[in-house]
N, C-alpha and C. Protein backbone atom coordinates (compact mmCIF):
# COMPACT_ATOMS: atom_id res chain seq x y z
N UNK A 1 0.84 -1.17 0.00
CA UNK A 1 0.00 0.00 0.00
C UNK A 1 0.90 1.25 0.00
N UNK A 2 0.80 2.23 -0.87
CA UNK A 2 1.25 3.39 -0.93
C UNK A 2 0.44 4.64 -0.33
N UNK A 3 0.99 5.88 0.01
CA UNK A 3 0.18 6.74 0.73
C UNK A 3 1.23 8.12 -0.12
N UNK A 4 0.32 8.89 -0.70
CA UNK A 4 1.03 10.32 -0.72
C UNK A 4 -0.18 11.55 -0.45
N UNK A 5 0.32 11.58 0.52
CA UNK A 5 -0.95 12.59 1.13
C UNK A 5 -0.15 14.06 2.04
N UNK A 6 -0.44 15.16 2.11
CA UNK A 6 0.07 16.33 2.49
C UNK A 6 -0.73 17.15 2.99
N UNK A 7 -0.49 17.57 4.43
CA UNK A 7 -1.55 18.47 5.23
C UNK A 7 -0.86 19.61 5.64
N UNK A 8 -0.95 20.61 5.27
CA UNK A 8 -0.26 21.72 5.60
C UNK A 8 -1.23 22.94 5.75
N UNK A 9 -0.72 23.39 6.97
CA UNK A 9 -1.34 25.18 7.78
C UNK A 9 -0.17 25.59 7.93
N UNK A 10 -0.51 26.72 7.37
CA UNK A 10 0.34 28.12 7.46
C UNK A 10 -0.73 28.64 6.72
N UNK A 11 0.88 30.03 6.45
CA UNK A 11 0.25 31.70 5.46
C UNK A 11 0.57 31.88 4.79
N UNK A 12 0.05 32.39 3.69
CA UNK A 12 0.49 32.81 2.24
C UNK A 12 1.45 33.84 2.17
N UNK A 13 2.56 33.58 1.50
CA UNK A 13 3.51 34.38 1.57
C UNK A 13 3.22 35.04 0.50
N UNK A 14 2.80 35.32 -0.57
CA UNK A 14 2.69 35.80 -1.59
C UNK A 14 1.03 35.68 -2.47
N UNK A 15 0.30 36.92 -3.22
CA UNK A 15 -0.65 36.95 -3.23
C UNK A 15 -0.59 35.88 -4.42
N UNK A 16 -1.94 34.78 -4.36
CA UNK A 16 -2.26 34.08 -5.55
C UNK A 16 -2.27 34.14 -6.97
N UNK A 17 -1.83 33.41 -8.24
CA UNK A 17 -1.99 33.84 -9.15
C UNK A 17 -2.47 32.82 -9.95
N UNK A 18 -3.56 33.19 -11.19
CA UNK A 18 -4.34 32.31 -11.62
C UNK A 18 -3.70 32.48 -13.27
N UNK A 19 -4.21 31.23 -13.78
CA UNK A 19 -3.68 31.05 -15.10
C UNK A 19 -4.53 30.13 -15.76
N UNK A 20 -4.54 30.11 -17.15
CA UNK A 20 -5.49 29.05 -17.75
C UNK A 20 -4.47 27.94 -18.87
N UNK A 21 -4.99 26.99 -18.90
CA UNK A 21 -4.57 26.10 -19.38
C UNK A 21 -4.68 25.91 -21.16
N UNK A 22 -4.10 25.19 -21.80
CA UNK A 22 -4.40 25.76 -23.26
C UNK A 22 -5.93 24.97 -23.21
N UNK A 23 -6.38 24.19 -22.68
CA UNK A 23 -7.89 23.15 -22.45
C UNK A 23 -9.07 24.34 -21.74
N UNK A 24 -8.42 25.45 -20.93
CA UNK A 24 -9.36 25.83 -20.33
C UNK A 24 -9.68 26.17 -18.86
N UNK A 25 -8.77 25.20 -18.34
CA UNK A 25 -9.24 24.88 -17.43
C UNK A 25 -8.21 25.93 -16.33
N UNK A 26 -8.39 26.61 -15.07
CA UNK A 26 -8.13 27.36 -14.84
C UNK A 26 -6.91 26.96 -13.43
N UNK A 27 -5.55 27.25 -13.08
CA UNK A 27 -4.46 26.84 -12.51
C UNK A 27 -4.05 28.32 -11.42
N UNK A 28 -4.32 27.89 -10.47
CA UNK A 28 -3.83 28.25 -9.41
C UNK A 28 -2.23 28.20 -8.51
N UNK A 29 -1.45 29.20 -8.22
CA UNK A 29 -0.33 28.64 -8.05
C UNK A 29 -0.38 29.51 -6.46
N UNK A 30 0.29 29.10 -5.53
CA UNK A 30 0.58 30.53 -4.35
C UNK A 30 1.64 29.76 -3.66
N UNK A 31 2.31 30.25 -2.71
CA UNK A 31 3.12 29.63 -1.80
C UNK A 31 2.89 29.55 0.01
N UNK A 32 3.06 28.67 0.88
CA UNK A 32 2.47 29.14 2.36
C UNK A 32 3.54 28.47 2.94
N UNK A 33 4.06 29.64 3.83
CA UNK A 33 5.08 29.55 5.15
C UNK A 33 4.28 28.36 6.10
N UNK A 34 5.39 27.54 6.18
CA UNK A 34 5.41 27.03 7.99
C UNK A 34 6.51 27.11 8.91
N UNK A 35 6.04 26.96 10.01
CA UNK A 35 7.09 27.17 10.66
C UNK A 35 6.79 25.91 11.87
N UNK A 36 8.33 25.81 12.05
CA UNK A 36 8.64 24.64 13.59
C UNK A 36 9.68 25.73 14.34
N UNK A 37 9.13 25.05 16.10
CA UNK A 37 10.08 25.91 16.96
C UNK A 37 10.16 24.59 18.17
N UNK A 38 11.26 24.84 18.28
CA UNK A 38 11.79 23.74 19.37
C UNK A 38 12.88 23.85 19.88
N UNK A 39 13.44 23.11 21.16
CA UNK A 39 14.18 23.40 21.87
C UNK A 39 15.70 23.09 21.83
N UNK A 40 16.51 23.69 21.94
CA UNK A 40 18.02 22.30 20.87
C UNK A 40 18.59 22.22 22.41
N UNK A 41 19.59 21.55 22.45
CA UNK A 41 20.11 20.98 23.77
C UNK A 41 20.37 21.32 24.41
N UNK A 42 20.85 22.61 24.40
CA UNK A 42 21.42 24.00 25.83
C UNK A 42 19.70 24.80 25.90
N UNK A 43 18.76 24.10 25.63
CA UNK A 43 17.39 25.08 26.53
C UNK A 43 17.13 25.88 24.73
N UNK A 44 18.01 26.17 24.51
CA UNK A 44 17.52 27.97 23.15
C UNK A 44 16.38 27.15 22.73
N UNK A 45 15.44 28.46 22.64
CA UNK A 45 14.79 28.09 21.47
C UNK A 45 14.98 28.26 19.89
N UNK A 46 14.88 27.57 19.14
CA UNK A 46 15.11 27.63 18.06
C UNK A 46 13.66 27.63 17.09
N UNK A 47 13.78 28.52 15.61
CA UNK A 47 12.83 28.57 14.79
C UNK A 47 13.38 28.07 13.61
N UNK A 48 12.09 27.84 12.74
CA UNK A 48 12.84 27.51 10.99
C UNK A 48 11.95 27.45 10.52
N UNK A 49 11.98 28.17 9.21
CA UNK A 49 10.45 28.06 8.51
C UNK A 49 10.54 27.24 7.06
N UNK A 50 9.47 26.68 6.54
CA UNK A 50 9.75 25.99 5.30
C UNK A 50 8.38 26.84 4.37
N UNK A 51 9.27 26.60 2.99
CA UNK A 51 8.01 27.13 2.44
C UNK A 51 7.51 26.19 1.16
N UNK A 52 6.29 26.50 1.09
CA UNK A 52 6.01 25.15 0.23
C UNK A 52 4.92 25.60 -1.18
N UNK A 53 5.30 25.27 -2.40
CA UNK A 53 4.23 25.49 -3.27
C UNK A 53 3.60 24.82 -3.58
N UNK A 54 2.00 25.63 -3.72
CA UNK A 54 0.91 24.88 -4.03
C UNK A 54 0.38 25.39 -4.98
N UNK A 55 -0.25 23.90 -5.75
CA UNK A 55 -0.97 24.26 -7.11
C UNK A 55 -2.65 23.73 -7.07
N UNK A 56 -3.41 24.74 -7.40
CA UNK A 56 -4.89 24.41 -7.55
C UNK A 56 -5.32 24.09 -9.00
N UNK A 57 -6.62 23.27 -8.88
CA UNK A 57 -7.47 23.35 -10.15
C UNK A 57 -8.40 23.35 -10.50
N UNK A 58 -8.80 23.58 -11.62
CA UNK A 58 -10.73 23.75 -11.25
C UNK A 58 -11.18 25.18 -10.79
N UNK A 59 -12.18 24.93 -10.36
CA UNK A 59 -13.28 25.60 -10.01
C UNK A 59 -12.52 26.41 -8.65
N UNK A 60 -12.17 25.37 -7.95
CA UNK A 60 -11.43 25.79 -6.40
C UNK A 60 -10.36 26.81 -6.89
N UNK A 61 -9.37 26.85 -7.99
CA UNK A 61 -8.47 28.01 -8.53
C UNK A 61 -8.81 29.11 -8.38
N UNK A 62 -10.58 28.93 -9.25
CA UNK A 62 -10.94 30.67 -9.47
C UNK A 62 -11.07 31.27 -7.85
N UNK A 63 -11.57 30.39 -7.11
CA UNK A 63 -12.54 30.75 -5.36
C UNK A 63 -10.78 31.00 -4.61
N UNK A 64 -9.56 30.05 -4.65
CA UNK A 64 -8.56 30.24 -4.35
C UNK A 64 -8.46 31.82 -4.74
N UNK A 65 -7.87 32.18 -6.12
CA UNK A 65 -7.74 33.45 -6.47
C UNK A 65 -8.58 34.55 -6.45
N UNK A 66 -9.84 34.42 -6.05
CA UNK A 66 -10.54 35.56 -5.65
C UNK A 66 -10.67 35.71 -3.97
N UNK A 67 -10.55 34.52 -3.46
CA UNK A 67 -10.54 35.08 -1.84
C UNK A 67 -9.41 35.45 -0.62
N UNK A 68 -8.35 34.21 -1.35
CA UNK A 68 -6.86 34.54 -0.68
C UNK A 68 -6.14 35.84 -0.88
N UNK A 69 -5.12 36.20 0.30
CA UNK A 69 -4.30 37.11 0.25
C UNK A 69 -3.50 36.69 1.02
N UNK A 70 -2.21 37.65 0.49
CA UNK A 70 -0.99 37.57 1.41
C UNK A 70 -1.13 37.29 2.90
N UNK A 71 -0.41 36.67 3.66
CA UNK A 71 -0.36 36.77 4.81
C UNK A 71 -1.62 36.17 5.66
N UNK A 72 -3.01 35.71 4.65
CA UNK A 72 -3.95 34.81 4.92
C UNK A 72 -3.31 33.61 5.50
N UNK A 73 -4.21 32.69 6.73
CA UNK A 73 -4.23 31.26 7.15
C UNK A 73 -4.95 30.45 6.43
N UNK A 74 -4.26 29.23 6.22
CA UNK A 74 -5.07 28.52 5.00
C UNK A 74 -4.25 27.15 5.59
N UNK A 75 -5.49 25.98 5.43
CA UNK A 75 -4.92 24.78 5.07
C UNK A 75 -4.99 24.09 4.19
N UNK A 76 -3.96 23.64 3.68
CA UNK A 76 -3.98 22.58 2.53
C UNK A 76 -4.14 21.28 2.54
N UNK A 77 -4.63 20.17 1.80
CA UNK A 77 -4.66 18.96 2.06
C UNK A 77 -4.58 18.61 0.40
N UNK A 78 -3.57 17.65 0.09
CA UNK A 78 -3.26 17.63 -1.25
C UNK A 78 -2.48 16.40 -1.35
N UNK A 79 -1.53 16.10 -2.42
CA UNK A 79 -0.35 15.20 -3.11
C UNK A 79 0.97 15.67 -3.27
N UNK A 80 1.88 15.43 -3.07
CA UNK A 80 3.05 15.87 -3.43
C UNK A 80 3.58 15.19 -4.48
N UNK A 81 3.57 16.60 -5.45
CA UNK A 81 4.39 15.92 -7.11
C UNK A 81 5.65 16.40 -7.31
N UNK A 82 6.66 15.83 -7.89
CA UNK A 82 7.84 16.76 -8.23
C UNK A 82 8.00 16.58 -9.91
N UNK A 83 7.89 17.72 -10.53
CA UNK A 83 7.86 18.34 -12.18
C UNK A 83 8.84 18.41 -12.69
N UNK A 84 9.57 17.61 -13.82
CA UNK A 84 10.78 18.40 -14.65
C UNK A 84 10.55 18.94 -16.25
N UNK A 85 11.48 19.64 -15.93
CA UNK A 85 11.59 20.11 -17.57
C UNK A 85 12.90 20.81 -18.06
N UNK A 86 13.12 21.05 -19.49
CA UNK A 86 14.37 21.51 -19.93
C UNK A 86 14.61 22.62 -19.83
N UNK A 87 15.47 23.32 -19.28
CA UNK A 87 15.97 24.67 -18.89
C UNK A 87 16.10 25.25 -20.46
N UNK A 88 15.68 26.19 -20.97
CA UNK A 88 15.28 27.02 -22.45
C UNK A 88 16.46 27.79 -22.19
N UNK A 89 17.30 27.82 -21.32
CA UNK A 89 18.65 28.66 -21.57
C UNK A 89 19.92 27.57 -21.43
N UNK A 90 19.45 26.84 -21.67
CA UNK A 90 20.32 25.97 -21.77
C UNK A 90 20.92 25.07 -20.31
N UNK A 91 20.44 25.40 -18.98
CA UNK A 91 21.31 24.76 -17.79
C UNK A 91 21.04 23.55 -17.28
N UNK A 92 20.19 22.78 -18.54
CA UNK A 92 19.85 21.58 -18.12
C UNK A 92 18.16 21.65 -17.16
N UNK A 93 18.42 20.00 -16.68
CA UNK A 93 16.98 19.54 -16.33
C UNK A 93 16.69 21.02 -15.30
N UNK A 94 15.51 21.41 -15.29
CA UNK A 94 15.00 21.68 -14.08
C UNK A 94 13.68 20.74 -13.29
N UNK A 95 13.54 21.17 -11.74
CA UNK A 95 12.66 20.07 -11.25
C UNK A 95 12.33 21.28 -10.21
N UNK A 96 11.02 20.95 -10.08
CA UNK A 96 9.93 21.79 -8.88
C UNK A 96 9.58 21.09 -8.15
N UNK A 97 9.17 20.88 -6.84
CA UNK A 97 8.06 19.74 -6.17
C UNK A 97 7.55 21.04 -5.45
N UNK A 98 6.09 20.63 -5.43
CA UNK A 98 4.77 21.07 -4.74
C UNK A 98 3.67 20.42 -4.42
N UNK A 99 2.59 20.78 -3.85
CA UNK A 99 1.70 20.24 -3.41
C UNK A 99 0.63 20.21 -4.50
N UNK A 100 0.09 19.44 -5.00
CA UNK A 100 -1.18 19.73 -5.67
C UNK A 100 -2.65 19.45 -4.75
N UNK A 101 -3.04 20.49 -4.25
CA UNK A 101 -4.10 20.26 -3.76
C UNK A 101 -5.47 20.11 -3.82
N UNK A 102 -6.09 19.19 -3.07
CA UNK A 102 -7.44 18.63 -3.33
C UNK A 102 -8.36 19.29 -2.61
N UNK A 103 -8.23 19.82 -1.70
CA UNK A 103 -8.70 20.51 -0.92
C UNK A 103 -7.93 21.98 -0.05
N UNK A 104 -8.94 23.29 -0.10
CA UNK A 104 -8.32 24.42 0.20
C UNK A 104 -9.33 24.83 1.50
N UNK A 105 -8.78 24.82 2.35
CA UNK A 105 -9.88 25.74 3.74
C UNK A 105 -9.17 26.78 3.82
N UNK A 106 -9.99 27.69 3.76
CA UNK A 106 -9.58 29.37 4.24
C UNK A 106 -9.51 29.25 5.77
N UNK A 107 -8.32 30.26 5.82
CA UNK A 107 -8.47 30.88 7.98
C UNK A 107 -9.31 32.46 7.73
N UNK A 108 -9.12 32.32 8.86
CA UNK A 108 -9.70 33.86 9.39
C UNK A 108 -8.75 34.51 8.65
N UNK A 109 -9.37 36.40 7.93
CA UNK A 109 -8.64 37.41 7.21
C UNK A 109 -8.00 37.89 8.23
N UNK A 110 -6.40 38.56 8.34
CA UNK A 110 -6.07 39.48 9.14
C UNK A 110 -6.46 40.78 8.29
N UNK A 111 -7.60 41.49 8.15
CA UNK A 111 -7.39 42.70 7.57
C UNK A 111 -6.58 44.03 8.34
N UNK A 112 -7.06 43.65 9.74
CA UNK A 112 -6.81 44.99 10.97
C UNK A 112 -7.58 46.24 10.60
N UNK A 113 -8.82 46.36 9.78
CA UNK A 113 -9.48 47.45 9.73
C UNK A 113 -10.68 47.29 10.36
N UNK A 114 -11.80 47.95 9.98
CA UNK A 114 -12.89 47.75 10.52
C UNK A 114 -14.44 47.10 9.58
N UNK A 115 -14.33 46.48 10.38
CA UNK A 115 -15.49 45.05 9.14
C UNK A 115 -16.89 45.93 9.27
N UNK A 116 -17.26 45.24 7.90
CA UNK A 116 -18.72 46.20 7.63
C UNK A 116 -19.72 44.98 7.93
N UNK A 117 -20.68 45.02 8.18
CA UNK A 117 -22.02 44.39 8.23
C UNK A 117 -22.29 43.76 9.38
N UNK A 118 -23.27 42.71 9.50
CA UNK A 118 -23.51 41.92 10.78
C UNK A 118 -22.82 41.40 11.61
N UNK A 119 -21.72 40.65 10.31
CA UNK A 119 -20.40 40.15 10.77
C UNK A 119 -19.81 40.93 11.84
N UNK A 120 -19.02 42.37 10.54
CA UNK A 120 -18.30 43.16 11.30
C UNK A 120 -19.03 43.45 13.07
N UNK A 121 -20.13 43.55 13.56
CA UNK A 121 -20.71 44.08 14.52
C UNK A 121 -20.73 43.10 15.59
N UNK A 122 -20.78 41.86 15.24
CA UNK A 122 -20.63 40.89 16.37
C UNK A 122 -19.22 40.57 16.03
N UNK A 123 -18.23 41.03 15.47
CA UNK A 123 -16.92 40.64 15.95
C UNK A 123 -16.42 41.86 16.83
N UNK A 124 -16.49 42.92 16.78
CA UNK A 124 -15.78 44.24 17.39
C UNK A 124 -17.03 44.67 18.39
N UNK A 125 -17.95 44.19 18.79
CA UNK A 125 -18.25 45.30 19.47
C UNK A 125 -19.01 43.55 20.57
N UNK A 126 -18.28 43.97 21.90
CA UNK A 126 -18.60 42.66 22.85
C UNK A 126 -20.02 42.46 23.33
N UNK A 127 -20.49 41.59 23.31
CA UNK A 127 -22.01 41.22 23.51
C UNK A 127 -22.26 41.24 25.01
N UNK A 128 -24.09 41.21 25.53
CA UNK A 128 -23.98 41.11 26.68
C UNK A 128 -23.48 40.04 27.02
N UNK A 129 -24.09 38.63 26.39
CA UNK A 129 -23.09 37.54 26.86
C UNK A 129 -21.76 37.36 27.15
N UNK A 130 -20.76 38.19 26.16
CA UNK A 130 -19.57 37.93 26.54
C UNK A 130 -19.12 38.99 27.84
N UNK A 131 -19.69 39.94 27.87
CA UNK A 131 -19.68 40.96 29.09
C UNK A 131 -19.89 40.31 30.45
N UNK A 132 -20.83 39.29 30.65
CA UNK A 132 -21.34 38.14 32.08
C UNK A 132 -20.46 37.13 32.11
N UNK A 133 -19.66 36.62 30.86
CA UNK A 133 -18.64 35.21 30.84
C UNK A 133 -17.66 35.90 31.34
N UNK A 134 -16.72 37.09 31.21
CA UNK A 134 -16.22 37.72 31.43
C UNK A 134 -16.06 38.59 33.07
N UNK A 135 -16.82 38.66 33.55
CA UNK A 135 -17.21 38.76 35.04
C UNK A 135 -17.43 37.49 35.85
N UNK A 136 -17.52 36.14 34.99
CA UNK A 136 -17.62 34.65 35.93
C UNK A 136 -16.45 34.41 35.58
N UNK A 137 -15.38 34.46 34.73
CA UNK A 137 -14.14 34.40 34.39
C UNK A 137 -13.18 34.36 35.88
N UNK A 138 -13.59 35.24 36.48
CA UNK A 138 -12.64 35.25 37.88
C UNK A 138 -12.85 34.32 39.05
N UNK A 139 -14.06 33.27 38.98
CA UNK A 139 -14.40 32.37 39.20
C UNK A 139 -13.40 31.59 39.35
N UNK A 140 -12.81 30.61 40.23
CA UNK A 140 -11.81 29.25 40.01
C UNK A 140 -12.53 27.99 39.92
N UNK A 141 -12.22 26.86 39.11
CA UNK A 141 -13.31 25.88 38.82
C UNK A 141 -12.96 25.04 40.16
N UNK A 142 -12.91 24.13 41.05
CA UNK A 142 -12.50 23.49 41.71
C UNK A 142 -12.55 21.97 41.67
N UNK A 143 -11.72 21.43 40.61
CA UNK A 143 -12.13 19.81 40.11
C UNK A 143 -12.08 18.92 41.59
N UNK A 144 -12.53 17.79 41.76
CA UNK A 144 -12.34 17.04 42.92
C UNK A 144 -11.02 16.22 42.92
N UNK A 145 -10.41 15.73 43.65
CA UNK A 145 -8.98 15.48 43.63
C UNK A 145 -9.27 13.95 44.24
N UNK A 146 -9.68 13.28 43.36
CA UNK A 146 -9.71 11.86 43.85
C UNK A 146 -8.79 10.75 42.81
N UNK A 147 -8.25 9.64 43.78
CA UNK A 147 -7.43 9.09 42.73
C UNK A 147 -8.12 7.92 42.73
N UNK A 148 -7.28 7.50 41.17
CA UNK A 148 -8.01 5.89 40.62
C UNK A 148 -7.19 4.61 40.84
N UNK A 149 -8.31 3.70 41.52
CA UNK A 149 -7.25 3.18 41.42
C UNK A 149 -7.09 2.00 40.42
N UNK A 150 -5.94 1.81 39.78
CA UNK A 150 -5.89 0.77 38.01
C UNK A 150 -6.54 -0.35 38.57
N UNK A 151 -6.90 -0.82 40.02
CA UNK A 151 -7.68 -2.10 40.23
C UNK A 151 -9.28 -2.14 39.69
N UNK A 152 -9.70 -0.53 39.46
CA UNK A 152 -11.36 -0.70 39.62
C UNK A 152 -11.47 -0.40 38.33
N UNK A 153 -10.55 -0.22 37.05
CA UNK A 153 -10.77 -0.01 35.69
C UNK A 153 -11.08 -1.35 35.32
N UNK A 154 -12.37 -1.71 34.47
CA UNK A 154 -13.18 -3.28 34.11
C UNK A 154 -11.77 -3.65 32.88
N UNK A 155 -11.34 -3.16 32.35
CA UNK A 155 -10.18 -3.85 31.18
C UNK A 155 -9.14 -4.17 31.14
């Protein structure tokens, strides 16, 4: 059994760009940062980011290229292909690998301005509900502190 499958969250480093095929059919290309952070042996923390290209198709291309932007959260779920072809200046093979994806979920926009409509009004402006969660917030939960013991688990 073989498996080539690719799940990737991050952000678009660069705004989307759409293209059509000589058939028609419409090609999506963008790129999205990830990043890992972890600890190396003296405590530091350490970062590193990878970046990865992705290619859309279909229908999802055009909705890709009309809703994404830079610096958008997005996950991908796709295939990983790697492409060659002949360098037209002469330097020999070239080779790409990217994701071709099957599926695109949008994240939340960072716009940082101020949202218009219903939306905009229940995101920026705090409800009574969240005004009362917010005053029980200072509340401490107090779980019961009883132990188990592995004799009375049935398995």
């Amino acid at each position: 059994m073989y498996l080539n499958k690719a799940l990737i969250i991050g952000n678009l480093t660069r705004d989307p760009e759409v293209r059509s095929l000589p058939s028609g059919q419409k090609v999506c290309s963008f790129s999205v940062a990830t990043e890992r952070v972890w600890n190396d042996k003296s405590g530091a923390k350490q970062q590193a980011s990878e970046y990865h290209n992705i290619v859309v198709f279909g229908r999802q291309a055009e909705t890709c290229a009309q809703y994404l932007k830079k610096g958008q959260s997005v996950l991908i779920e796709g295939r990983i292909q790697t492409r060659s072809w002949e360098s037209q200046d002469g330097g020999g093979k070239k080779y790409k690998t990217e994701i071709v994806a099957d599926r695109v979920q949008f994240g939340p926009k960072r716009d940082g301005g101020a949202r218009s409509g219903a939306y905009g009004a229940a995101k920026n402006e705090p409800s009574d509900a969240a005004a009362d969660s917010s005053e029980k917030g200072s509340e401490e939960i107090n779980y019961p502190t009883e132990e188990v013991n592995p004799e009375d688990i049935p398995f």
